[in-house]
N, C-alpha and C. Protein backbone atom coordinates (compact mmCIF):
# COMPACT_ATOMS: atom_id res chain seq x y z
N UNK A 1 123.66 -94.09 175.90
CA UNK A 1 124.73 -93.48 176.64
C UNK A 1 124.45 -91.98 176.76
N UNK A 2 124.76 -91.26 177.70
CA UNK A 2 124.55 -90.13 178.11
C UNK A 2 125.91 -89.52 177.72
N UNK A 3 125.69 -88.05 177.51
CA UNK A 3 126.89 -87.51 176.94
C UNK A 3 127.08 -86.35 178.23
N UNK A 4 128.46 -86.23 178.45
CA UNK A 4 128.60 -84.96 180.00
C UNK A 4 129.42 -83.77 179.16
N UNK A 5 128.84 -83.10 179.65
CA UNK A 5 129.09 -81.54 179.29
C UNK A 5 129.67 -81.18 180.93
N UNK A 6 131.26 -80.16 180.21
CA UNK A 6 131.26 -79.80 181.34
C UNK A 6 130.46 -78.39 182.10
N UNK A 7 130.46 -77.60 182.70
CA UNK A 7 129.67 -76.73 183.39
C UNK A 7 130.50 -75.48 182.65
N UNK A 8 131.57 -75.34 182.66
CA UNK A 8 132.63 -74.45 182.04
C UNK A 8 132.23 -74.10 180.59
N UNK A 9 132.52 -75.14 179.96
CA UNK A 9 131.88 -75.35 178.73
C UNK A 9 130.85 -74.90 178.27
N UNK A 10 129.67 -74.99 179.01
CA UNK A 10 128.29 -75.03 178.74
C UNK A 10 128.00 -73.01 178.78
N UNK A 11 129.06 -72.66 180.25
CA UNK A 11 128.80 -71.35 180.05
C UNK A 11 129.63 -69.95 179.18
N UNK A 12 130.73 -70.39 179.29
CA UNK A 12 131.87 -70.05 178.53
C UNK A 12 131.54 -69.88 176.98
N UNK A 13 131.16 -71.36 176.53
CA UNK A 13 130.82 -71.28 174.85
C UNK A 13 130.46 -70.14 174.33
N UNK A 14 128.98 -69.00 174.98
CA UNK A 14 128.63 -68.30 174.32
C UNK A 14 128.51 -66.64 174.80
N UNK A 15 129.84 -67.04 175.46
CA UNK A 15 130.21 -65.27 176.18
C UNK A 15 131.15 -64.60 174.68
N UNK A 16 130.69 -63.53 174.88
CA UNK A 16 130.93 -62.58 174.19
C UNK A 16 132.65 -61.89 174.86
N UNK A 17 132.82 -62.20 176.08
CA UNK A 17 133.93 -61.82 176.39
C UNK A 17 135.35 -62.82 176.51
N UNK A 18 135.11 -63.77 175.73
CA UNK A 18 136.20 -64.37 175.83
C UNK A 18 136.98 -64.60 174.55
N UNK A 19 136.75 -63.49 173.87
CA UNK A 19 137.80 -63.30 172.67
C UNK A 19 138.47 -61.93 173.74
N UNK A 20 140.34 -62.05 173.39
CA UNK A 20 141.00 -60.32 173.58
C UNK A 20 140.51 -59.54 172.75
N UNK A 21 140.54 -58.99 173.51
CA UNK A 21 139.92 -57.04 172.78
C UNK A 21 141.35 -56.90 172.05
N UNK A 22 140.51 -55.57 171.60
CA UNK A 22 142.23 -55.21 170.76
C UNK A 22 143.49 -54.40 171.92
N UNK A 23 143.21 -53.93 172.76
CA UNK A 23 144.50 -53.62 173.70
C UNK A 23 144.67 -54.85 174.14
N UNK A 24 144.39 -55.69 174.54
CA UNK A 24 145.23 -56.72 175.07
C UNK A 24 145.89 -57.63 174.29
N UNK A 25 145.42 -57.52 173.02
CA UNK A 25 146.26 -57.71 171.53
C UNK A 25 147.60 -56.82 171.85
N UNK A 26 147.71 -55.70 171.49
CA UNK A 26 148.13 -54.78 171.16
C UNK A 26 149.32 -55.17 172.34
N UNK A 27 148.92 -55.31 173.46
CA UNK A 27 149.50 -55.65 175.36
C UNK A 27 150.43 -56.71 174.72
N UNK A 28 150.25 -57.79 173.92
CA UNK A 28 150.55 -58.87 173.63
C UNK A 28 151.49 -58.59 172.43
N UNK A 29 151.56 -58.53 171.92
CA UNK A 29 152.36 -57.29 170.45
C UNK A 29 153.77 -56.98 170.94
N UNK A 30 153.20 -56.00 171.76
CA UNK A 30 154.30 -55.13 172.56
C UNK A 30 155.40 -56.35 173.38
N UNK A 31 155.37 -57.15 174.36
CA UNK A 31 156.05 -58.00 175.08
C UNK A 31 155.97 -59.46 174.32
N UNK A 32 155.80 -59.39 172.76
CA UNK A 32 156.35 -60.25 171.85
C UNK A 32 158.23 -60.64 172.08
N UNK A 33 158.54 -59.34 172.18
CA UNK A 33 160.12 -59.84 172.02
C UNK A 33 160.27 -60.59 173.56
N UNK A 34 160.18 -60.00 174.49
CA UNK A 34 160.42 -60.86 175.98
C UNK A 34 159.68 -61.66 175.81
N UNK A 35 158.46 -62.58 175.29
CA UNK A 35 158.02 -63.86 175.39
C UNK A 35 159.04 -64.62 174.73
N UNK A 36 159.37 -64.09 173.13
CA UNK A 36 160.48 -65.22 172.76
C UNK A 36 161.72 -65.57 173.26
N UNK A 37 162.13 -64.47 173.60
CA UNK A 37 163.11 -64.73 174.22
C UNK A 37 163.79 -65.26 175.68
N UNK A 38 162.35 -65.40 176.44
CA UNK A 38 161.95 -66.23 177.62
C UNK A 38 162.07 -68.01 177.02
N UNK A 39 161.49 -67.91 176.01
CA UNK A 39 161.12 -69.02 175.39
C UNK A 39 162.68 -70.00 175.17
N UNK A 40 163.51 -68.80 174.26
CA UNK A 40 164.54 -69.15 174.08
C UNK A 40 165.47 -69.49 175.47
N UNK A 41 165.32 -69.01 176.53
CA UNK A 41 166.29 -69.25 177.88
C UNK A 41 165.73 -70.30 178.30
N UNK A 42 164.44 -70.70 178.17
CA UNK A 42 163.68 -71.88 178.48
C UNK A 42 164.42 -73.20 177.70
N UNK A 43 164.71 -72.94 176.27
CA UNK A 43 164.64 -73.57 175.48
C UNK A 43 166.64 -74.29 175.92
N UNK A 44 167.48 -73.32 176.03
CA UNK A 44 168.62 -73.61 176.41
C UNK A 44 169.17 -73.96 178.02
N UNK A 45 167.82 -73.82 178.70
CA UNK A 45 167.97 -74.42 180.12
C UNK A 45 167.33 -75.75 180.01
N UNK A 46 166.62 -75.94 179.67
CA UNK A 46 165.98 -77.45 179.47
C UNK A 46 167.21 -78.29 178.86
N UNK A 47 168.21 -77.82 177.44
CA UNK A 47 169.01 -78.95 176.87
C UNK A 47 169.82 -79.06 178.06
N UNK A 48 170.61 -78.56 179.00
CA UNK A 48 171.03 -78.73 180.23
C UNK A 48 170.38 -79.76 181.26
N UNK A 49 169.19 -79.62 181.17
CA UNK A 49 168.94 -80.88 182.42
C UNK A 49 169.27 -81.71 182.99
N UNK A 50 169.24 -82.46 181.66
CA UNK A 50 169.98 -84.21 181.58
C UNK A 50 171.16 -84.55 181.61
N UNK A 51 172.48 -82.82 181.68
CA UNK A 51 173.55 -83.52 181.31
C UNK A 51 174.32 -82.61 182.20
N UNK A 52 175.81 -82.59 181.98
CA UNK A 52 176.77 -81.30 182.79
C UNK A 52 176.82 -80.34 181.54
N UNK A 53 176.53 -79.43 181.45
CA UNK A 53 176.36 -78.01 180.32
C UNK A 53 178.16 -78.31 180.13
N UNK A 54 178.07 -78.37 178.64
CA UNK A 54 179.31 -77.85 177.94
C UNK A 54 179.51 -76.28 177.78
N UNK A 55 180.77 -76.28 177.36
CA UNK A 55 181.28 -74.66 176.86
C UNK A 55 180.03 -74.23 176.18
N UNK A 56 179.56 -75.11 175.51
CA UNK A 56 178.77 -74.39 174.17
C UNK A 56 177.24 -74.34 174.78
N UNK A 57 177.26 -75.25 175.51
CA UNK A 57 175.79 -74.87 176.27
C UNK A 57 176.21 -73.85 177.32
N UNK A 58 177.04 -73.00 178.53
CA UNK A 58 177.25 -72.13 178.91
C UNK A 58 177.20 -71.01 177.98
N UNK A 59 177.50 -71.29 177.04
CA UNK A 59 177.61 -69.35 175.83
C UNK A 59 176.16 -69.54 175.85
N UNK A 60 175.41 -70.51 175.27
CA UNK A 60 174.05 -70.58 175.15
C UNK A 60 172.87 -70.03 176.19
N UNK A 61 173.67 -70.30 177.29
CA UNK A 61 173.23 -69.63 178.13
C UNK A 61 172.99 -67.87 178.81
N UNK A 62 174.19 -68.03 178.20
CA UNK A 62 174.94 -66.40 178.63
C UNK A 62 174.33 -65.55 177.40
N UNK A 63 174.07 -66.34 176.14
CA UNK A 63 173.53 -65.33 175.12
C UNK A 63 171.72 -65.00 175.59
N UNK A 64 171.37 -66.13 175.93
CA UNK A 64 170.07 -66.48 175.57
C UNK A 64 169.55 -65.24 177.28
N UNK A 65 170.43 -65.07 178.28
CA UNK A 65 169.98 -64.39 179.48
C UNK A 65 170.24 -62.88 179.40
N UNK A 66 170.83 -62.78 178.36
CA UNK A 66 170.96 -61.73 177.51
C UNK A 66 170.39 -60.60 177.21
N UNK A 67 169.89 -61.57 175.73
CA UNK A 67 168.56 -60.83 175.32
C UNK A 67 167.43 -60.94 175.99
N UNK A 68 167.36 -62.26 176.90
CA UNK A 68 165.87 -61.99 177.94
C UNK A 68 166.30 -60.42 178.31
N UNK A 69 167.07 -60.22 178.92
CA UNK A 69 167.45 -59.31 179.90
C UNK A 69 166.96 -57.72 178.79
N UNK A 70 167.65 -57.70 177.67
CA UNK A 70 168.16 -56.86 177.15
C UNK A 70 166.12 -56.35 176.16
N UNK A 71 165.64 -57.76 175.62
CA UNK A 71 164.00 -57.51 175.35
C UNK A 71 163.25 -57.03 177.08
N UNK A 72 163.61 -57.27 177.91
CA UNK A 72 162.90 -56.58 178.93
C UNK A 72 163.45 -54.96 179.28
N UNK A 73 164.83 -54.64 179.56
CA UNK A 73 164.65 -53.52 179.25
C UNK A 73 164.08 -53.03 178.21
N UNK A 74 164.28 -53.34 177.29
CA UNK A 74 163.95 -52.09 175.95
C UNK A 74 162.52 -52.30 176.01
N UNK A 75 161.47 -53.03 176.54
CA UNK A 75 160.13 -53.22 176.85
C UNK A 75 159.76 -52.14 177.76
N UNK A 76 160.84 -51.87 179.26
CA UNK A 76 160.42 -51.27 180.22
C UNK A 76 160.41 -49.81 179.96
N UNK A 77 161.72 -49.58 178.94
CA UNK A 77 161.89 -48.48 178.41
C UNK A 77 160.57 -47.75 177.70
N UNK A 78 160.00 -48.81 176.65
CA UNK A 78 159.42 -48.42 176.14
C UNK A 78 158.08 -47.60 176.90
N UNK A 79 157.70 -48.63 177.64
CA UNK A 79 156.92 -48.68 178.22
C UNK A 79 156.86 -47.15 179.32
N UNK A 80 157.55 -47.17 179.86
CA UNK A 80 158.40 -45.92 180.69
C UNK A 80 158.12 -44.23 179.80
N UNK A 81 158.88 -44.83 178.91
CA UNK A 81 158.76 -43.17 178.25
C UNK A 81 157.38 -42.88 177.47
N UNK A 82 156.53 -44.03 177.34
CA UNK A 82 155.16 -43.66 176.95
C UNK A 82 154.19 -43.01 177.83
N UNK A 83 154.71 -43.22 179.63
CA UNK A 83 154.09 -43.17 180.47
C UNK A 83 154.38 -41.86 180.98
N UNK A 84 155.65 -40.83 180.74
CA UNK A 84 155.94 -40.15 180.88
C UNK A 84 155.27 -38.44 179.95
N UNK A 85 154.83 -37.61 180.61
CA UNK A 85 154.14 -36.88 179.62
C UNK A 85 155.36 -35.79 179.18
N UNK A 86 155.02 -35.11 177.94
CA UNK A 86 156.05 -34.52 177.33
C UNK A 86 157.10 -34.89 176.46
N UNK A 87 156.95 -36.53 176.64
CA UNK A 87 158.01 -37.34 176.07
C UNK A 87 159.81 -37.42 176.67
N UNK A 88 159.31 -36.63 178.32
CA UNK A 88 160.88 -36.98 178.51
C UNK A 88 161.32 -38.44 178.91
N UNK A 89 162.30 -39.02 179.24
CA UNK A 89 162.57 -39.77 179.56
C UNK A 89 163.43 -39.85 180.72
């Protein structure tokens, strides 16, 4: 039997560039809080699917769009006043 390799595979395996560097670590670090908390609006829109959202799945909702909302500002912020020289904001 012959074994198939894919083409991807074969070239990919031994690149040197397909580990993140450390800024895109660092990139990744930083928009930690808006991934989870994407995760989490994900996580309380999905129990909704299958059914009519109760009271308690509406708060769930309203909390969870929230802090998406509230980890993206304080991201943009951050982000914003780093970009700014002098440190104003």
């Amino acid at each position: 039997m012959k074994t198939i390799v894919t083409v991807q595979d074969a070239v990919t395996a031994f690149a040197d560039w397909i580990e993140p560097t450390d800024a895109e670590l660092d990139a990744i670090e930083q928009e930690m809080p808006v991934i989870l908390a994407d995760v989490d609006l994900l996580d309380a829109q999905i129990i909704t699917l299958d059914r009519i959202p109760t009271e308690l799945d509406n708060r769930r909702l309203r909390r969870a769009r929230r802090r998406a909302l509230a980890a993206r500002v304080s991201l943009a912020n951050r982000t914003t006043g780093a970009a700014l020289p002098g440190g104003a904001a």
